[in-house]
N, C-alpha and C. Protein backbone atom coordinates (compact mmCIF):
# COMPACT_ATOMS: atom_id res chain seq x y z
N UNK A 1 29.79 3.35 -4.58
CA UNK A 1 30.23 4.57 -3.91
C UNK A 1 31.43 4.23 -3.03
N UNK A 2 32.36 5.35 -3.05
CA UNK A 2 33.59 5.07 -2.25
C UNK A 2 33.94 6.01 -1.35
N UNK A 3 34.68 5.97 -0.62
CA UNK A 3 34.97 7.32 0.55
C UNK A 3 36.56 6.98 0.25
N UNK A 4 37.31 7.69 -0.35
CA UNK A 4 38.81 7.98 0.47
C UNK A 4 38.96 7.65 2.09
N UNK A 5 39.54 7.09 2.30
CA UNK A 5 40.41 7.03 3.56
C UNK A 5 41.04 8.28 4.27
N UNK A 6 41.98 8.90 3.28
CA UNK A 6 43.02 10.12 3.36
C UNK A 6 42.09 11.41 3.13
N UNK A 7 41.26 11.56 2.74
CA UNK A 7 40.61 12.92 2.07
C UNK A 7 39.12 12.98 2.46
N UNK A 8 38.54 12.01 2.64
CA UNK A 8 37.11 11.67 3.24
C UNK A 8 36.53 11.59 2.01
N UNK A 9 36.75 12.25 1.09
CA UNK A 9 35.52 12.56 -0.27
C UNK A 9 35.32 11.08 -1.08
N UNK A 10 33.48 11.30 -1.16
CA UNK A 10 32.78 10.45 -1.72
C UNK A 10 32.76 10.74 -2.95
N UNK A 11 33.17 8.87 -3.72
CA UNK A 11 33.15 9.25 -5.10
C UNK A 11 32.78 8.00 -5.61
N UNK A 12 32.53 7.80 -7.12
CA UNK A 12 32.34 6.69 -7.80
C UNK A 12 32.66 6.18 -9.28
N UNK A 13 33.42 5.14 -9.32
CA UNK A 13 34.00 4.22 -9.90
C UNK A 13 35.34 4.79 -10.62
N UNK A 14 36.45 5.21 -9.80
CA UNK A 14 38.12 5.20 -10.14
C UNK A 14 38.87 4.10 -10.07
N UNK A 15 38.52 3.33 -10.66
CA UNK A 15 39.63 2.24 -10.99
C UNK A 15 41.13 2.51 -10.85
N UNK A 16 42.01 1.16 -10.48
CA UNK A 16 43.21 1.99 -10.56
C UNK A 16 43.18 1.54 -12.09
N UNK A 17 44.20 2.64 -12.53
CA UNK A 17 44.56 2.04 -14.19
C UNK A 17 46.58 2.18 -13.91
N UNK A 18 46.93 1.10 -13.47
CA UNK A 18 48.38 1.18 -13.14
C UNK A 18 48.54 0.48 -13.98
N UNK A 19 49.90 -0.17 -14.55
CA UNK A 19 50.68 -0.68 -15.10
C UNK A 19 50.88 -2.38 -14.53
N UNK A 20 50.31 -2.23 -13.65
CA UNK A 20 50.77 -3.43 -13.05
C UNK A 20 49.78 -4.42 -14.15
N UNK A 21 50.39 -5.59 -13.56
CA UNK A 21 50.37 -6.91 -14.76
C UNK A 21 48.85 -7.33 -14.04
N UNK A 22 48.64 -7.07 -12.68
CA UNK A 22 47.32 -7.69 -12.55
C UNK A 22 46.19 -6.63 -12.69
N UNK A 23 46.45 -5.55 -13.04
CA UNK A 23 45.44 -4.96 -12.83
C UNK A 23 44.05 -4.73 -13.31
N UNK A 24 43.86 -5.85 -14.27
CA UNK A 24 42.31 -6.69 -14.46
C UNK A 24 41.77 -7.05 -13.28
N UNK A 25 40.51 -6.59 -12.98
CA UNK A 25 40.16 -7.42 -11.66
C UNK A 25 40.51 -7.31 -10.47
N UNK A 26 41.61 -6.09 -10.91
CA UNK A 26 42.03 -5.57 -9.07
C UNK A 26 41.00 -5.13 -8.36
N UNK A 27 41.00 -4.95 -6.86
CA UNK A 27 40.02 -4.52 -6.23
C UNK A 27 40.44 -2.96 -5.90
N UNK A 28 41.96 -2.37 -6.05
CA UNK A 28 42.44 -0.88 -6.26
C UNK A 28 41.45 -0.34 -6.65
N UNK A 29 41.31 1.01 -6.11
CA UNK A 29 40.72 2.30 -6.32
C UNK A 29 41.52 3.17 -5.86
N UNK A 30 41.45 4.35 -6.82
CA UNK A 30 42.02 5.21 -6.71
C UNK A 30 41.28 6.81 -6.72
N UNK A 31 41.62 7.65 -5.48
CA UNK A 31 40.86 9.07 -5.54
C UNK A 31 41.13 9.44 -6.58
N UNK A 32 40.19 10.08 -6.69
CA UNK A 32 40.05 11.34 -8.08
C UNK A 32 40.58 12.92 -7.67
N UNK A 33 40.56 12.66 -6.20
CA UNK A 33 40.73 13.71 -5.94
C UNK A 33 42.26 14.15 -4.96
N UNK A 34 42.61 13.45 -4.38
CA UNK A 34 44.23 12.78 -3.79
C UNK A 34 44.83 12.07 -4.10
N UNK A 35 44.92 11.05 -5.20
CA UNK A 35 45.32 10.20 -6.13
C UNK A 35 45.74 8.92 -4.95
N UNK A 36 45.19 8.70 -3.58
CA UNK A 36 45.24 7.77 -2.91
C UNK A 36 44.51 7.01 -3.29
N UNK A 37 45.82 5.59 -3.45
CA UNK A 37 44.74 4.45 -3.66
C UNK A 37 44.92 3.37 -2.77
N UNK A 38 43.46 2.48 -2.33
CA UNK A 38 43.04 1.72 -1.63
C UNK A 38 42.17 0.72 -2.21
N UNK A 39 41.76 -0.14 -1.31
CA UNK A 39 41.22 -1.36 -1.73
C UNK A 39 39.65 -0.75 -1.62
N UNK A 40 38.94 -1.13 -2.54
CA UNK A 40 37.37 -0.90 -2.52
C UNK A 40 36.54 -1.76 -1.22
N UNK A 41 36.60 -0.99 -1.08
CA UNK A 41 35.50 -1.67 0.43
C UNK A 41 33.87 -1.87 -0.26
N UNK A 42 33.78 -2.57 1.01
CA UNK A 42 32.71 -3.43 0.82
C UNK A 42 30.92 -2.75 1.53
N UNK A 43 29.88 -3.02 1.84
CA UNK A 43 28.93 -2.08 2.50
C UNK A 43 29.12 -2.00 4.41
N UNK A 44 29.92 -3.15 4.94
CA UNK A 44 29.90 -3.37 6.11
C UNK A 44 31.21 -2.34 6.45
N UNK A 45 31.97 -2.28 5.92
CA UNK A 45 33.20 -1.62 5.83
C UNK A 45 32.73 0.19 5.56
N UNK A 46 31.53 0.44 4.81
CA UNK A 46 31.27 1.77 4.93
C UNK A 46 30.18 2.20 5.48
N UNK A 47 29.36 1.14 5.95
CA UNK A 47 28.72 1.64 7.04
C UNK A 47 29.54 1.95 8.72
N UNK A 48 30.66 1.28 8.74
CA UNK A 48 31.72 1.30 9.80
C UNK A 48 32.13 2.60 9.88
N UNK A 49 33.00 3.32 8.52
CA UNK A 49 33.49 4.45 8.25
C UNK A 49 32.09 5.16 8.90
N UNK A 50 31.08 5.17 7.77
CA UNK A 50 30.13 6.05 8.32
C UNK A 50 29.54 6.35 9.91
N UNK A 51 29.56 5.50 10.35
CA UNK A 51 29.45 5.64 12.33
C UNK A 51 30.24 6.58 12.45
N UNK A 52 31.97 6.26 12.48
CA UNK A 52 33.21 6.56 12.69
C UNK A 52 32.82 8.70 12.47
N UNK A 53 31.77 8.61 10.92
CA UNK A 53 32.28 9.99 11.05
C UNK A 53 31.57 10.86 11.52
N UNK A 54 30.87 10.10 12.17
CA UNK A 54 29.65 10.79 12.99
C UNK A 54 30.08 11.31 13.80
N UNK A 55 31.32 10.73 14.66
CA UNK A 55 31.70 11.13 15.68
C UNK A 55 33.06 11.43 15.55
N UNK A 56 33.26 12.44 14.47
CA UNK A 56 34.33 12.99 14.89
C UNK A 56 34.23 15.11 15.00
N UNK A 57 35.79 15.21 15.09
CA UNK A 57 35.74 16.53 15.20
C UNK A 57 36.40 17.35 15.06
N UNK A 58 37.05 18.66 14.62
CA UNK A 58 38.29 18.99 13.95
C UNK A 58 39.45 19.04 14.71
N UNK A 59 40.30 19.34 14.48
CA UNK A 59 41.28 18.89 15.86
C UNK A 59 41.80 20.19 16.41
N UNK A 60 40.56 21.50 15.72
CA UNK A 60 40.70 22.75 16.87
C UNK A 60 40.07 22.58 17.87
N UNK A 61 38.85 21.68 17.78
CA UNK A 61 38.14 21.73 18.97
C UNK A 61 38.86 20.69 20.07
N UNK A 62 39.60 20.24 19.77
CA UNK A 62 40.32 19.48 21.39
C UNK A 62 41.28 20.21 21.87
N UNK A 63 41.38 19.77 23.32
CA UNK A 63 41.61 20.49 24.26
C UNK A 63 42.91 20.27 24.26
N UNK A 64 44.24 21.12 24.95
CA UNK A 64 45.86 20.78 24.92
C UNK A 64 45.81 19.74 26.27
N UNK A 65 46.72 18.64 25.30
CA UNK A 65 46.89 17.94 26.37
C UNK A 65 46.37 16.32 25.75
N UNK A 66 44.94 16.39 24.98
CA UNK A 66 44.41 15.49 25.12
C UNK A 66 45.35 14.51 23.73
N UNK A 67 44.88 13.02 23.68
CA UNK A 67 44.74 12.71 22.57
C UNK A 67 44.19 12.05 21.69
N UNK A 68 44.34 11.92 20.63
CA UNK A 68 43.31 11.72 19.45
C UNK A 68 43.59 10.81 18.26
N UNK A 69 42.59 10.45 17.46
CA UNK A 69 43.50 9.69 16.56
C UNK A 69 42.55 10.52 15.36
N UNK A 70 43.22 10.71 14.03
CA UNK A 70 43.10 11.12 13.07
C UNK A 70 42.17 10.47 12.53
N UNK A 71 40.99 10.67 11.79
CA UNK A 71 39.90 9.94 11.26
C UNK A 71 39.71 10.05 10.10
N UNK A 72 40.01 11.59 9.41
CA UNK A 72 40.06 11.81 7.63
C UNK A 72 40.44 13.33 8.06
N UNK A 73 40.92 13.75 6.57
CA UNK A 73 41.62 15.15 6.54
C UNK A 73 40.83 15.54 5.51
N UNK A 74 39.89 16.51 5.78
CA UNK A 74 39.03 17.53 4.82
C UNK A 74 39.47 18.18 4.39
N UNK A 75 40.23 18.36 3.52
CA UNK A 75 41.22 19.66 2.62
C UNK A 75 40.42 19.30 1.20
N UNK A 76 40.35 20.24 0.41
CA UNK A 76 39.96 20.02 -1.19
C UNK A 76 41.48 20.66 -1.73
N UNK A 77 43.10 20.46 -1.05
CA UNK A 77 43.91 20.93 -1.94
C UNK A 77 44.80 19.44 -1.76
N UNK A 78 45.12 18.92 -3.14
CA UNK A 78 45.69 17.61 -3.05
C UNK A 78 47.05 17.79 -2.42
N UNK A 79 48.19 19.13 -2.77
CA UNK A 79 48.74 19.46 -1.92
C UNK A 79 49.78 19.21 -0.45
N UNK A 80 48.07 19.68 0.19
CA UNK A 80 48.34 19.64 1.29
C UNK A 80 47.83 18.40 1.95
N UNK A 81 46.75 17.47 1.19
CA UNK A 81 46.74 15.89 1.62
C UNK A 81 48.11 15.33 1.18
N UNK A 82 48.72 15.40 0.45
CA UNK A 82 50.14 14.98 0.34
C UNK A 82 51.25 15.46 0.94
N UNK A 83 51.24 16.70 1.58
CA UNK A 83 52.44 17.12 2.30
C UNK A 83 51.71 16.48 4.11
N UNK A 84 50.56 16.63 4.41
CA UNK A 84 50.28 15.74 5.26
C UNK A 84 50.72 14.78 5.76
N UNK A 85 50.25 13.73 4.19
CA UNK A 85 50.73 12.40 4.51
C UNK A 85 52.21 11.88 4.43
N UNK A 86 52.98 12.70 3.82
CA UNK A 86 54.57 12.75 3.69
C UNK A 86 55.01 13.29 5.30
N UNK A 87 53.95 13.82 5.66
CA UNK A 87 54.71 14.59 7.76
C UNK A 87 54.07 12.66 8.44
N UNK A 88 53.54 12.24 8.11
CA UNK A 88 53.31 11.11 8.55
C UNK A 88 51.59 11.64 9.16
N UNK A 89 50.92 12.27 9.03
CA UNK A 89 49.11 12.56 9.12
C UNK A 89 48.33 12.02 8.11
N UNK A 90 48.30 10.89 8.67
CA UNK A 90 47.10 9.65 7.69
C UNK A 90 45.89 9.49 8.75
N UNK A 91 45.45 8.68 7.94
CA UNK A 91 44.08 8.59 8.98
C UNK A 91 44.49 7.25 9.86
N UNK A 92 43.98 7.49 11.23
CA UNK A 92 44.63 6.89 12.16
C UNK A 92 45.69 6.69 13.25
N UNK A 93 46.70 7.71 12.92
CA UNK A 93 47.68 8.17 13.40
C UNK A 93 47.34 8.47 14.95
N UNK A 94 48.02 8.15 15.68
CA UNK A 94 47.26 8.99 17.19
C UNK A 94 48.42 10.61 17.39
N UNK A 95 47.95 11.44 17.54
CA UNK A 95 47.99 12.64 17.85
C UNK A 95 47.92 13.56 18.80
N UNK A 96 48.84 13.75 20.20
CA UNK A 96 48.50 14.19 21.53
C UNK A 96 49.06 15.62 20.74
N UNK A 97 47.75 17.14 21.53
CA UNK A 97 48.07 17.72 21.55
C UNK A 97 48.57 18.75 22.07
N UNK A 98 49.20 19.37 22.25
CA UNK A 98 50.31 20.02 22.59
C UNK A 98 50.35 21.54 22.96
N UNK A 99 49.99 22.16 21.91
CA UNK A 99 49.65 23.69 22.38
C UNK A 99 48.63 24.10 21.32
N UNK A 100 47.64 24.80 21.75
CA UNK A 100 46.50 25.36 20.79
C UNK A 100 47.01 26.83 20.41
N UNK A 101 48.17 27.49 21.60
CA UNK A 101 47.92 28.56 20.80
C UNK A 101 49.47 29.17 21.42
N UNK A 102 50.05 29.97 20.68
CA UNK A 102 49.55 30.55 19.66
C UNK A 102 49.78 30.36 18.35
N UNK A 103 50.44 28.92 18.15
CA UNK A 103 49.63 28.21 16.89
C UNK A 103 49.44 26.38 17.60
N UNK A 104 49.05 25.96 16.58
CA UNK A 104 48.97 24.31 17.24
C UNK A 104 50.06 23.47 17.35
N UNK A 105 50.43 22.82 17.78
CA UNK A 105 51.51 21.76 18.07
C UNK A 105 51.25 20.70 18.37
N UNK A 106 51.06 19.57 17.50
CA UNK A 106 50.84 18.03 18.05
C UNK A 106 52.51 17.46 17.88
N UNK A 107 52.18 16.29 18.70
CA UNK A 107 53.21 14.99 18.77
C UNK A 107 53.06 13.91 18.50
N UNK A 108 53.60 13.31 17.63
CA UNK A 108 53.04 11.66 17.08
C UNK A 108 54.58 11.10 16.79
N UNK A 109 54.57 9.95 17.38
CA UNK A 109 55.54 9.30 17.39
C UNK A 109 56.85 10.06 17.72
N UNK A 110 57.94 10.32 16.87
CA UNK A 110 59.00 10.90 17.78
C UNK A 110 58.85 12.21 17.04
N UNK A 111 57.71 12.92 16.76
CA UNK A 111 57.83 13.53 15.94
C UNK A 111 57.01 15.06 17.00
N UNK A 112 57.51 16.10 16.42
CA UNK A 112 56.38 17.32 16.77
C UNK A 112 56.22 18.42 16.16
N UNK A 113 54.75 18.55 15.96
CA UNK A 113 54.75 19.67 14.98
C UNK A 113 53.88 20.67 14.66
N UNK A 114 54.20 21.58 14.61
CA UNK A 114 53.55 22.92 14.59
C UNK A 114 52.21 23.55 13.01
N UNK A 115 51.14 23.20 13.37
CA UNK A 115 50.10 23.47 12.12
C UNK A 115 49.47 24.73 12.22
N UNK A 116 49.45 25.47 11.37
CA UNK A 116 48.48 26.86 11.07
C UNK A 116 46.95 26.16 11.32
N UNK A 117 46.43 27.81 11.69
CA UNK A 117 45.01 26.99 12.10
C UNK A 117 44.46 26.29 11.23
N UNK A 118 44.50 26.90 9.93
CA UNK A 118 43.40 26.64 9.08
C UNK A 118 43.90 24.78 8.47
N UNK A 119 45.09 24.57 8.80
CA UNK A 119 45.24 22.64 8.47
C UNK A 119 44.95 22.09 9.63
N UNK A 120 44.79 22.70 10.76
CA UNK A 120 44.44 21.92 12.03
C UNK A 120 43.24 21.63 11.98
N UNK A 121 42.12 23.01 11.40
CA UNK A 121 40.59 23.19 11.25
C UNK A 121 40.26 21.58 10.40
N UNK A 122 40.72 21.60 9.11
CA UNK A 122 40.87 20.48 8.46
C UNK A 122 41.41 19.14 8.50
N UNK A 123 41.87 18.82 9.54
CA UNK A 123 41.70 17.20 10.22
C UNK A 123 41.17 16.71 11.00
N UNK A 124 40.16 16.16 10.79
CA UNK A 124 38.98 15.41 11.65
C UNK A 124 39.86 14.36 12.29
N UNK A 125 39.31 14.36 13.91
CA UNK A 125 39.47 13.30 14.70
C UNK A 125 39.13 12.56 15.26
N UNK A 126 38.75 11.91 16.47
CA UNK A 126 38.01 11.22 17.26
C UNK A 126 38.90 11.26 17.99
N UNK A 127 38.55 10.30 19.41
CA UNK A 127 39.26 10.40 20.72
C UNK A 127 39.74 9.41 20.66
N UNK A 128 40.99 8.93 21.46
CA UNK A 128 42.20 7.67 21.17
C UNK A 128 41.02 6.65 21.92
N UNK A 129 41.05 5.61 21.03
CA UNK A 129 40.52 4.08 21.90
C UNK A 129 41.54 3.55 22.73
């Protein structure tokens, strides 16, 4: 069993099938469902994730001002996990936010930017360590 990183969704056995010369025996995986690919983790590595998503929360429910770091983006449109991750919203990213209303506005790095509710609803966060 695997979890995406970028998308959260649990899945099982996507190999990458790239071109590359090693890709016998790679440890690549690739979503089925965001075509993000990552290294297959291991059980200590997803019991980690799994804590992690216990405690997170969408990033309507934080307050302006605070900040956060990105934990997984719940969207089922590949889309918009890719126009995401092209604005630079991966998992991990830290994220101060900015204005809740009357639409959202975070800032990450030199960057700032304005999300409709319903992609804000859809990125889970946690609070900055």
């Amino acid at each position: 069993m695997n979890v995406c990183p970028l998308c959260g969704i649990d899945f099982e056995g996507a190999q990458c099938h790239s071109s590359c010369p090693i890709a016998h025996g790679c440890a690549m995986v690739r979503c089925p469902s965001c075509g993000y690919e990552f290294v297959e983790e291991g059980f200590v590595t997803r019991l980690v994730r799994w804590l992690r998503k216990e405690h997170s929360m969408s990033l309507t429910e934080v307050a302006a001002g605070s900040t956060v770091t990105v934990a997984r983006i719940d969207s089922a449109s590949t889309q918009r996990l890719q126009r995401l991750a092209s604005l630079g919203i991966v998992p991990g990213v830290q994220l101060r936010v900015i204005a809740k209303k009357p639409t959202f506005v975070v800032e990450f790095d030199y960057t700032s930017l304005a999300l409709d509710g319903d992609v804000a609803r859809e990125i889970a966060v946690k609070s900055a360590a």
